[in-house]
Protein backbone atom coordinates (compact mmCIF):
# COMPACT_ATOMS: atom_id res chain seq x y z
CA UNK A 1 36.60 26.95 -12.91
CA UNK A 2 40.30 26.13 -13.93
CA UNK A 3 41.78 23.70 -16.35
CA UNK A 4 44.23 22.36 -13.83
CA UNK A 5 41.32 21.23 -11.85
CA UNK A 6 40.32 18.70 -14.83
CA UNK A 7 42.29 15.53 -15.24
CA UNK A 8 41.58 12.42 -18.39
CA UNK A 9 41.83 9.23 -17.31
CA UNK A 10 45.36 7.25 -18.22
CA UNK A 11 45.34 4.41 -21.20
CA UNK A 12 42.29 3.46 -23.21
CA UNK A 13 39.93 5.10 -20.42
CA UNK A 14 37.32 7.43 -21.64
CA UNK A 15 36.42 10.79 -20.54
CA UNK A 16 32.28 11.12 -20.70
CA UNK A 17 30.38 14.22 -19.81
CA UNK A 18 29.18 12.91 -15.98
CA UNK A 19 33.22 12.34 -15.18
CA UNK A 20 33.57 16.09 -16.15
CA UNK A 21 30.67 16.93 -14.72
CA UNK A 22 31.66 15.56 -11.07
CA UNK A 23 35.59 17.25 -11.67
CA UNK A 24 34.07 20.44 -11.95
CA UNK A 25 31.46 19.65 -8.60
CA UNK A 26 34.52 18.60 -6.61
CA UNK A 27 36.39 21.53 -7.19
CA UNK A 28 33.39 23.88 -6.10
CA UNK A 29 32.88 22.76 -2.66
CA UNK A 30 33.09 25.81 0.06
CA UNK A 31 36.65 25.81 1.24
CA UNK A 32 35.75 25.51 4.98
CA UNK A 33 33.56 22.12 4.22
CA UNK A 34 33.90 19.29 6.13
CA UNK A 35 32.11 15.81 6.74
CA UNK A 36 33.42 12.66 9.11
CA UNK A 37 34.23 10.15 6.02
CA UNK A 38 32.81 7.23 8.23
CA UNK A 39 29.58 8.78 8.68
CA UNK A 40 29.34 9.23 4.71
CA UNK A 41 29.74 5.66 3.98
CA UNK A 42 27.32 4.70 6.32
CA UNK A 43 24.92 6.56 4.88
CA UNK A 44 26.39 5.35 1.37
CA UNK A 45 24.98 2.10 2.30
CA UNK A 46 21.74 3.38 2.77
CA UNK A 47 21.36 4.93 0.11
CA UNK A 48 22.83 2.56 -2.00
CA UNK A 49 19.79 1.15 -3.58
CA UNK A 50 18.73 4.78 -4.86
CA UNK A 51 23.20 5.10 -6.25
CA UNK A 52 22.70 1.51 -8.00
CA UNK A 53 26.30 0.64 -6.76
CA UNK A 54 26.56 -2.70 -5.05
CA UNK A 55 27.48 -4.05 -1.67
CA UNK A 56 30.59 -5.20 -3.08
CA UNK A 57 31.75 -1.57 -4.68
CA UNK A 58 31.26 -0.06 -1.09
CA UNK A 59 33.43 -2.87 0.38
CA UNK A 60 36.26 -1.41 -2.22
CA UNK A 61 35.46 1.89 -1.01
CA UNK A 62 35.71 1.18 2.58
CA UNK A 63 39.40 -0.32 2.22
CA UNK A 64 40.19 3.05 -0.01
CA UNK A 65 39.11 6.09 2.53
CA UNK A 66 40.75 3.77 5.26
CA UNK A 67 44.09 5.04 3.71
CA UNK A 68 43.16 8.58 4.18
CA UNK A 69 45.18 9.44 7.13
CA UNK A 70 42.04 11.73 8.85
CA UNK A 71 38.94 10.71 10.16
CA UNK A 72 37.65 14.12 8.68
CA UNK A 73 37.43 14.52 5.03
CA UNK A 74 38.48 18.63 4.48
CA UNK A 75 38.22 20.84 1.71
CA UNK A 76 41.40 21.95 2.07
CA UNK A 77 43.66 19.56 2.18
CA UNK A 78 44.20 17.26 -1.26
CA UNK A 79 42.16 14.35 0.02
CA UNK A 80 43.55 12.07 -2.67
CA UNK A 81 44.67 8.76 -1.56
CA UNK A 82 47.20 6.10 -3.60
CA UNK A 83 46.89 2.81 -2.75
CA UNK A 84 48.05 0.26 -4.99
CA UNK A 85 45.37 -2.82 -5.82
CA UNK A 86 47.83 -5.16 -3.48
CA UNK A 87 47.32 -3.09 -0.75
CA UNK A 88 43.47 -2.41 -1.42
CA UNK A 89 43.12 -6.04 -1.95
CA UNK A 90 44.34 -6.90 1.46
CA UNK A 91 42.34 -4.81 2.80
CA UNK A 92 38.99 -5.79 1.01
CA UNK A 93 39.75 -9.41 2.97
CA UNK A 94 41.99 -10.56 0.21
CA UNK A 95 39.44 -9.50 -3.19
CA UNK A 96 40.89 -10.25 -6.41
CA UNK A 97 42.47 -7.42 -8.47
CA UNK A 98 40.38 -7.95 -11.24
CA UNK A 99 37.41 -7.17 -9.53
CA UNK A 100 38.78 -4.11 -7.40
CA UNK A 101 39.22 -2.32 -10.59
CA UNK A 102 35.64 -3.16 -11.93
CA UNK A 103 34.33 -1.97 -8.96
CA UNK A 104 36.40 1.45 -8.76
CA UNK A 105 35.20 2.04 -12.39
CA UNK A 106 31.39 1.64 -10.97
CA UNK A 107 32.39 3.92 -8.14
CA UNK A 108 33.78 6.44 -10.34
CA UNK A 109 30.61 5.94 -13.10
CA UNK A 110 28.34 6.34 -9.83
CA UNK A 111 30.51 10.23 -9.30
CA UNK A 112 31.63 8.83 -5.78
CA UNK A 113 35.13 9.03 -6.67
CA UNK A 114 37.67 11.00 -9.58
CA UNK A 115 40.58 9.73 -11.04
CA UNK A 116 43.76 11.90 -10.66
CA UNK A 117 45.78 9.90 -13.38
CA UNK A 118 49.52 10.10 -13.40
CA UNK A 119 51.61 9.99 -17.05
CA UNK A 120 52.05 6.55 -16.99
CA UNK A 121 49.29 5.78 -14.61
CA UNK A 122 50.71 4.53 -11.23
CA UNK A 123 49.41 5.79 -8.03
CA UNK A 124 51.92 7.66 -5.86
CA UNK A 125 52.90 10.83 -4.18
CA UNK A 126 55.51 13.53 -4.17
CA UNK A 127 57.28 14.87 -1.17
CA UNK A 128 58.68 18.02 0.02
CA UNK A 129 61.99 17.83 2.04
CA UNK A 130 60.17 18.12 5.13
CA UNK A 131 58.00 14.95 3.90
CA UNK A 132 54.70 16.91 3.17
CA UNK A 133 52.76 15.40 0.43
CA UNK A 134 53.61 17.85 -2.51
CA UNK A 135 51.30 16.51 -5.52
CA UNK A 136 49.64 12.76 -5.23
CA UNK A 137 48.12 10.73 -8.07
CA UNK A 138 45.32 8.03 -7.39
CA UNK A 139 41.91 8.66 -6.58
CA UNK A 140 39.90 11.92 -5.53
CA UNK A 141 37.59 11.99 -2.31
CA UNK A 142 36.28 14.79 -3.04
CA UNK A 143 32.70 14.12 -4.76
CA UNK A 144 32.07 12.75 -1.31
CA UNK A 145 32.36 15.81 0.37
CA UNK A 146 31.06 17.70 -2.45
CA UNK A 147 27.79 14.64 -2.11
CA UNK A 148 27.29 14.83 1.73
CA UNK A 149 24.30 16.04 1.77
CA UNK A 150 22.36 14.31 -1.09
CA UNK A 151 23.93 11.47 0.32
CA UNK A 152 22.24 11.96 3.73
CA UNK A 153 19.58 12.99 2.38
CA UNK A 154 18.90 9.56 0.24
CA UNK A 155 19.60 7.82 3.13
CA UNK A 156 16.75 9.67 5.00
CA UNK A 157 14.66 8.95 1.98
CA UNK A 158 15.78 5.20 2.28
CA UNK A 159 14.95 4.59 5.91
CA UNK A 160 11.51 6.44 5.59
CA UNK A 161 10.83 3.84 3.16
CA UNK A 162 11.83 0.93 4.51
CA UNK A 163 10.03 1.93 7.34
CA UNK A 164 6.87 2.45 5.63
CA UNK A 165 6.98 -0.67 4.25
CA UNK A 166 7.36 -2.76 7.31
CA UNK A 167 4.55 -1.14 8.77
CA UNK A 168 2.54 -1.44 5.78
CA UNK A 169 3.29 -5.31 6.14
CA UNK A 170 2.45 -5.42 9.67
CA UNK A 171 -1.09 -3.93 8.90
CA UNK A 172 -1.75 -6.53 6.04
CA UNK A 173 -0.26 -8.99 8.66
CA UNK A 174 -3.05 -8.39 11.22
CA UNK A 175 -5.88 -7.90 8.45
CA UNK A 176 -4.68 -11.09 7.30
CA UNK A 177 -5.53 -12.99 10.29
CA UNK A 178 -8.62 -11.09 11.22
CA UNK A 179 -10.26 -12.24 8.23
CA UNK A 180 -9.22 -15.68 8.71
CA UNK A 181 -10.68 -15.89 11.93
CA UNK A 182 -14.16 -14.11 11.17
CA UNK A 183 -14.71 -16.55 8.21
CA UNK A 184 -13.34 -19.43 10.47
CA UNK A 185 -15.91 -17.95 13.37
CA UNK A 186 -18.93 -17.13 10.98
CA UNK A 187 -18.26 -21.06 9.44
CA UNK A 188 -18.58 -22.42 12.70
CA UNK A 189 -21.27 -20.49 14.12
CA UNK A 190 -23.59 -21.03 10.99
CA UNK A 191 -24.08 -17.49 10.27
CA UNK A 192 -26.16 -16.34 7.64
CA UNK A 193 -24.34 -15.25 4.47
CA UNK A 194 -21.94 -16.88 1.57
CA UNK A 195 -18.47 -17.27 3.63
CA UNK A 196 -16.74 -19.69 0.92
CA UNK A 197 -17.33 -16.64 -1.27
CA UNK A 198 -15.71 -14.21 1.16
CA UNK A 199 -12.54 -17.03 1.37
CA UNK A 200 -12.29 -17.10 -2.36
CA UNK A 201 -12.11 -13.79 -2.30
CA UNK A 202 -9.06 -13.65 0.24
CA UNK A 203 -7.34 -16.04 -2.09
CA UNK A 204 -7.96 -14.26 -5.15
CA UNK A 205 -6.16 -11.11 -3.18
CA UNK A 206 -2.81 -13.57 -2.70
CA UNK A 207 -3.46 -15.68 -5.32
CA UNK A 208 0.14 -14.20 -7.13
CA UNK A 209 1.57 -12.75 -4.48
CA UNK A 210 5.01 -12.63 -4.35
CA UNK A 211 7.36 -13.55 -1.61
CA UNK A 212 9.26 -10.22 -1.78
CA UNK A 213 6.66 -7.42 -3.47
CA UNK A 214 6.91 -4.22 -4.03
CA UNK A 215 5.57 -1.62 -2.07
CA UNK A 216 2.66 -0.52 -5.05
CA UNK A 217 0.96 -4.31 -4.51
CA UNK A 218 1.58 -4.36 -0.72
CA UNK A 219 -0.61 -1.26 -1.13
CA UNK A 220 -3.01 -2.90 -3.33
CA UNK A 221 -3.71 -5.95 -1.09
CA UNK A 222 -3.86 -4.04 2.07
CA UNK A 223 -6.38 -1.86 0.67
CA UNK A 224 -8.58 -4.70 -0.69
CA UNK A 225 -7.83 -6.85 2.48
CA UNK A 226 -8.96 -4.03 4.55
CA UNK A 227 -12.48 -3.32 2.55
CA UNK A 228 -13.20 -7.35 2.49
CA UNK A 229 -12.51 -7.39 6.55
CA UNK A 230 -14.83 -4.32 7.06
CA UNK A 231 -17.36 -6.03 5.16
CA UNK A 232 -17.06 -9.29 7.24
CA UNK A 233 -17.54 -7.01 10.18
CA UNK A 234 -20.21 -5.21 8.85
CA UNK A 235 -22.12 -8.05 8.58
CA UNK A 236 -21.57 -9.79 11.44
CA UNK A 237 -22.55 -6.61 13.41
CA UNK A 238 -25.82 -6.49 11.51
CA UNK A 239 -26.22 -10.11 12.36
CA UNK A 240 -25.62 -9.89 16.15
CA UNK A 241 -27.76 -6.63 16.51
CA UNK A 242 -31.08 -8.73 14.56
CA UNK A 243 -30.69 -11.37 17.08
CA UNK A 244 -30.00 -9.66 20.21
CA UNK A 245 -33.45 -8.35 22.28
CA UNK A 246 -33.24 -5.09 22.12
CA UNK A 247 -33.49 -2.70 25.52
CA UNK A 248 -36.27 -0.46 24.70
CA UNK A 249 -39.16 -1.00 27.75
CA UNK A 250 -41.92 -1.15 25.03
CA UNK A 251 -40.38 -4.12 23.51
CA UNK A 252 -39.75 -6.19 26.60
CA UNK A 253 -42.49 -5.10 28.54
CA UNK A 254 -40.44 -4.63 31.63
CA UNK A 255 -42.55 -4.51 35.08
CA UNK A 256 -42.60 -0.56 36.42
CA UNK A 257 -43.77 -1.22 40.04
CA UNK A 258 -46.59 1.43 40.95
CA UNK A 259 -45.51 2.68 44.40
CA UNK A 260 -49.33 2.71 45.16
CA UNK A 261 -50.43 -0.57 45.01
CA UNK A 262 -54.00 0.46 45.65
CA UNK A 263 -54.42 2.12 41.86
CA UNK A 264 -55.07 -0.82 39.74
CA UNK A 265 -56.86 1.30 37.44
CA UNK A 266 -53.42 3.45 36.50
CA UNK A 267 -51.21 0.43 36.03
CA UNK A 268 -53.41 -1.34 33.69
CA UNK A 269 -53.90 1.99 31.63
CA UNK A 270 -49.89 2.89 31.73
CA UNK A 271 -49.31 -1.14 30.78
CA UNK A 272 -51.42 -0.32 27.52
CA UNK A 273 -50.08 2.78 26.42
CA UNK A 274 -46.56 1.25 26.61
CA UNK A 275 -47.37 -2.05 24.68
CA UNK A 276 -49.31 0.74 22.07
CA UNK A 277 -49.02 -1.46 18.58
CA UNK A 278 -49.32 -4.53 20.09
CA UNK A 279 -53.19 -5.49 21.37
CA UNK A 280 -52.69 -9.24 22.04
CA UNK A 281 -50.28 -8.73 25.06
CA UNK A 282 -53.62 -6.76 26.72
CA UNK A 283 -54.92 -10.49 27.11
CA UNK A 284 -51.95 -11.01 29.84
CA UNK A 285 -52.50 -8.46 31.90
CA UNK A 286 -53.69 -10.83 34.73
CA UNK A 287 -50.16 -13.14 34.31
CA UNK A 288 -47.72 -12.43 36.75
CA UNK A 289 -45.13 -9.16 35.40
CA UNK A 290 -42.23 -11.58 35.04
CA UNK A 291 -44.12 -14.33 32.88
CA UNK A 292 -45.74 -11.33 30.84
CA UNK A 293 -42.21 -10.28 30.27
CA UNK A 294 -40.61 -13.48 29.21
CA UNK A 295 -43.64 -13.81 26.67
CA UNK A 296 -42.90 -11.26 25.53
CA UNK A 297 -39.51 -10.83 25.22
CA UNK A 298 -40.15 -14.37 23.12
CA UNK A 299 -42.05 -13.31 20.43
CA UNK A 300 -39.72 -10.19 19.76
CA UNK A 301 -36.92 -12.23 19.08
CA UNK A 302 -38.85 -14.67 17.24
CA UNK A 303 -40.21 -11.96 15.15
CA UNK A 304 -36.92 -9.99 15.19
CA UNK A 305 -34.66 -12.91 14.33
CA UNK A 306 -36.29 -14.72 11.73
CA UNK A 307 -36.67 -10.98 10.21
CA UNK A 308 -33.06 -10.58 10.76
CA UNK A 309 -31.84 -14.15 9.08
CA UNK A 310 -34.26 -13.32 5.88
CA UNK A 311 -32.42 -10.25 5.36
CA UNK A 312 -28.60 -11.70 5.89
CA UNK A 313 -29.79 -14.57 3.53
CA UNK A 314 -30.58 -12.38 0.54
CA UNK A 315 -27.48 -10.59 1.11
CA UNK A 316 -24.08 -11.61 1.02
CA UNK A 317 -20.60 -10.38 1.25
CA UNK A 318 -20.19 -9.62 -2.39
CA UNK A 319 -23.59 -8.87 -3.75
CA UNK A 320 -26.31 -6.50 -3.05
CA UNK A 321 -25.67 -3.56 -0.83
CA UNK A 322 -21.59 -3.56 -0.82
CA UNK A 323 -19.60 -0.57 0.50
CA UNK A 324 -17.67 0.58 -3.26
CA UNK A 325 -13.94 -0.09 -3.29
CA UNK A 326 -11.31 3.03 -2.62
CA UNK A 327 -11.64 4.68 -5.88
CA UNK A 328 -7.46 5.01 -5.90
CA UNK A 329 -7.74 1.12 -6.05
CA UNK A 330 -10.70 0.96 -8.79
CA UNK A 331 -8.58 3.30 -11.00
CA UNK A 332 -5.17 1.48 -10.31
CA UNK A 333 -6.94 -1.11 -11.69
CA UNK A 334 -9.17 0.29 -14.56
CA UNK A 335 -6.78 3.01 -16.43
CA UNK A 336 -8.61 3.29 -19.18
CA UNK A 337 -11.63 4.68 -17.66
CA UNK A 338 -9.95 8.14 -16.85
CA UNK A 339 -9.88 9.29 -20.53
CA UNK A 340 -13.63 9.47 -20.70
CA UNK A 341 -13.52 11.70 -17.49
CA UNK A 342 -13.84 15.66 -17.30
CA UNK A 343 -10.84 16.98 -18.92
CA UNK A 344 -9.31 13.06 -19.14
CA UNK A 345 -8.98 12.56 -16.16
CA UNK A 346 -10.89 11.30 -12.68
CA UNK A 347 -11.02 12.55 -9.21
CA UNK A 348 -13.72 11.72 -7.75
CA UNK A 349 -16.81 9.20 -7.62
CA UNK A 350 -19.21 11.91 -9.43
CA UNK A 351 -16.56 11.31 -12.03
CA UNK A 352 -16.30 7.72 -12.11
CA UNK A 353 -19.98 7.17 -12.45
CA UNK A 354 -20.04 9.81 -15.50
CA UNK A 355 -17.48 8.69 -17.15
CA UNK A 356 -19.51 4.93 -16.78
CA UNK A 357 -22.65 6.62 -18.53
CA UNK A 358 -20.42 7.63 -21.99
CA UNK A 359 -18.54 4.20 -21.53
CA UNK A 360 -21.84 2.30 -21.28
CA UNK A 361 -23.30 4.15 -24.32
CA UNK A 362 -20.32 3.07 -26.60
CA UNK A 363 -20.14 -0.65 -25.50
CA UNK A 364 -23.91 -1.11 -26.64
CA UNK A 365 -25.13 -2.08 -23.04
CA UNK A 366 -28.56 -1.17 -22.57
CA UNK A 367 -30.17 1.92 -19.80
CA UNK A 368 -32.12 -0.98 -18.58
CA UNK A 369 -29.20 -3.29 -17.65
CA UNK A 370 -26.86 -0.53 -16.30
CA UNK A 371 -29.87 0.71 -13.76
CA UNK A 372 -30.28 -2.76 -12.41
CA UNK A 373 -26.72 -3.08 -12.09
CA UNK A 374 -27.06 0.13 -10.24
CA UNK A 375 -29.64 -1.53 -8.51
CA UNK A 376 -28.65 -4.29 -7.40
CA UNK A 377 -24.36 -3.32 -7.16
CA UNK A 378 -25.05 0.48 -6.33
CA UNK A 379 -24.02 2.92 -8.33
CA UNK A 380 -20.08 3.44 -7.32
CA UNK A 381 -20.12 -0.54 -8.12
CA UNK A 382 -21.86 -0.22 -10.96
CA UNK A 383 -19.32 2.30 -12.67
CA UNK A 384 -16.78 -0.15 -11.42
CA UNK A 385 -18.04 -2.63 -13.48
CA UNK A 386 -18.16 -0.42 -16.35
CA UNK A 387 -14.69 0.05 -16.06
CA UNK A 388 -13.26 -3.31 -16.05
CA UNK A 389 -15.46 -4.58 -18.78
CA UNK A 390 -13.77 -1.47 -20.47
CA UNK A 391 -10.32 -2.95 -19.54
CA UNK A 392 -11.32 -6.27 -21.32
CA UNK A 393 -13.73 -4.96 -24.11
CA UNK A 394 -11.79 -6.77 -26.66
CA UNK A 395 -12.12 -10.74 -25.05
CA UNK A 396 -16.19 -9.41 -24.26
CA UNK A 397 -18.39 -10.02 -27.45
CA UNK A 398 -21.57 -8.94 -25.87
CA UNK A 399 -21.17 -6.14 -22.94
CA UNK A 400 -24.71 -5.88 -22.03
CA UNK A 401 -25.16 -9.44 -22.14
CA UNK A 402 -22.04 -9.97 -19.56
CA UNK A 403 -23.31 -7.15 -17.20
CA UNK A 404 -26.76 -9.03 -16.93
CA UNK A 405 -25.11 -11.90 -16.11
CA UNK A 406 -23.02 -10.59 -13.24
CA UNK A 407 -25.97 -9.03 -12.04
CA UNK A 408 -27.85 -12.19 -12.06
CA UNK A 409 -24.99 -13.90 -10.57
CA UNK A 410 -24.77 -11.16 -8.09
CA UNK A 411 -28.26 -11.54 -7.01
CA UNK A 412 -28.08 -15.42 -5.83
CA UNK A 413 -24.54 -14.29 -4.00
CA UNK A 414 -22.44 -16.13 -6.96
CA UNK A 415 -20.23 -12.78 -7.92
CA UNK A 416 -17.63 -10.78 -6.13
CA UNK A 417 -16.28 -7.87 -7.64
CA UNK A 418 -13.15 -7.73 -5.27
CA UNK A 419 -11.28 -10.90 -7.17
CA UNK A 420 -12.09 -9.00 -10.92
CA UNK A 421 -10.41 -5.47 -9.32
CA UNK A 422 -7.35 -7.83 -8.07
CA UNK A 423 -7.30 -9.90 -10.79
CA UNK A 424 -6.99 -6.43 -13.30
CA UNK A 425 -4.91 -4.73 -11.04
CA UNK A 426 -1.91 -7.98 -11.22
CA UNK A 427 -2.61 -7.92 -15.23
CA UNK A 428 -1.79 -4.49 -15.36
CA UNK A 429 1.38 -4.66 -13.55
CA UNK A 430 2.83 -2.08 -10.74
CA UNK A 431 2.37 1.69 -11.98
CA UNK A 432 1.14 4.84 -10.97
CA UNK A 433 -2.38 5.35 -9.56
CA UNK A 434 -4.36 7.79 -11.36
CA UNK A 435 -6.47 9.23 -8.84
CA UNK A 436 -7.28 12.83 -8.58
């Protein structure tokens, strides 16, 4: 590294540390690198979000590389170009001096460009007598070339981003509308279970969100939009498959045709072993096959359905029996949980639910009300619940007491634990998840 290679800036400029620190960058480049100067600003202005110039500062930097004569940017040749802010100005669509030179002092605080100040601090170049360019003052292009690839490589990082996020959007999109439509189905069709629950639930998901979010709470609602719709479904299946007669031939009593019509004796004895458990259809056997069959086939629904409605009435979408949430999205939303974890920290379920036994100890709630919490929750949802009382210990004057009550609650299909988890995860605010 040389001296002549370091310039100060004219007048009442500064020199800081980073503007020596990108002099002494440009001036390292290989000799035989080379980059097409269109193709770096294009990738400037992807990567501009990560540079934290503006759109405004690349429009100034478009109208200066313009005046470099080569559509190449070299390492050997001076690439510094002079302009003068009339002639920049005219070509930034007619941009006001004063804020060309506030946004070539961004560009140069961002390392994109280097001053090359003269002694009074004009902008010009010296020629040779056969009108080469002998020494020029203005601005350096060379942290450009010396950038190219962390440029292009930002850029990459940029796109892969971007598209992430719009396919992140067009999941919650569709999970959006497939839950509207179950509930909307389920409503009309009178299923059994607490829909309005399951809706305020969807709103408590969106109830803040914003019209341009961040990718951390596009996360966080697809992954609690995603559990509530599998939920719906689950339920729905378990519905249809209590209802719908089943296939089995012991069940129905389907007709098997002997192919010897003359053995009486060894259809009525195969007709018994089939029906097996159930003695009363032995009384039909002189009914014609098909009526014995739609008899039958009668009481098995009956049976089977009104079996199947008791069991989706004492269970609904957010009490007893619920899958647990992801346990990325419990701990995005519970931080404080971790520290009581093996070694401070959580990585799996087994963890969770430990860390819930020490936390329930020091809140005061009772072994009796955490295991029918476990009960009634499970025990993934029960450490859950731990958690986010732990959040909001300080507003909770009795922590057993509260847990009893959700549990209660739970129990007559009054409680969902997905609006608590969203309603933590907005107080805490976008951060890191602290899953193992």
């Amino acid at each position: 590294m040389q001296l002549d290679h370091i310039t100060t800036p004219f007048g009442r400029r500064t020199m800081t540390y980073a503007m020596l620190a990108d002099q002494m960058t440009a001036a390292e480049i290989d000799e035989d690198a080379c980059a097409d100067k269109w193709k770096i600003y294009q990738a400037l202005c992807e990567a501009r979000p990560r540079l934290g110039i503006t759109d405004r500062a690349l429009a100034v930097l478009s109208a200066l590389i313009s005046f470099y004569p080569k559509s190449e940017l070299s390492a050997g040749d001076s690439l510094i170009v002079f302009p003068s802010n009339a002639q920049l100005s005219r070509r930034a669509n007619g941009m006001a001096e004063q804020t060309i030179r506030r946004h070539l002092a961004v560009l140069v605080s961002a390392g994109l460009l280097t001053r090359k100040d003269s002694a009074n601090g004009k902008r010009f170049a010296r020629r040779g007598r056969a009108g080469e360019i002998d020494e020029a003052f203005g601005f350096s292009l060379k942290p450009l070339l010396a950038r190219a690839g962390e440029i292009a490589q930002l850029a990459a990082e940029v796109e892969a981003e971007r598209l992430h996020m719009r396919r992140m959007k067009e999941r919650l999109t569709i999970c959006r509308r497939d839950v509207l439509k179950l509930i909307e189905t389920a409503l009309e069709e009178g299923a059994a279970g607490d829909w309005l629950a399951a809706q305020d639930e969807y709103r408590a998901i969106f109830a803040d969100y914003p019209r341009k979010p961040a990718l951390e709470m596009v996360s966080a609602a697809l992954e609690a939009i995603e559990f509530l719709r599998e939920n719906i479904v689950n339920q729905l299946e378990n519905q249809l498959k209590t209802t719908k007669p089943s296939g089995n031939a012991p069940e129905n009593e389907r007709h098997k045709q002997n192919s010897n019509p003359d053995s009486p004796v060894e259809s009525e004895l195969r007709l018994e072993k089939s029906e097996g458990e159930n003695p009363q259809s032995i009384e039909h056997t002189n009914e014609e096959p098909a009526v014995r069959e739609i008899k039958s086939t009668a009481v098995g629904m009956g049976q089977g359905g009104m079996a199947g409605q008791n069991r989706a009435r004492g269970e609904s979408l957010a009490g007893v029996g619920q899958k647990p949430f992801p346990l990325g999205m419990v701990l995005s939303a519970c931080r404080g949980i971790s520290d009581y974890g093996p070694g401070g920290a959580i990585s799996s379920w087994r963890d969770l639910m430990g860390a819930a036994v020490v936390v329930r100890s020091m809140l005061g709630v009772s072994p009796s009300a955490y295991e029918e919490a476990c009960a009634v929750f499970g025990p993934e949802n029960a450490a859950t619940i731990i958690a986010c009382i732990l959040e909001r210990a300080g507003h909770i004057n009795s922590a057993g007491g509260y847990l009893r009550d959700l549990t209660s609650r739970a129990e007559r299909g009054e409680f969902s634990l997905g609006p608590m988890l969203m309603a933590q995860i907005r107080a805490n605010g976008p951060g890191e998840r602290r899953a193992g």
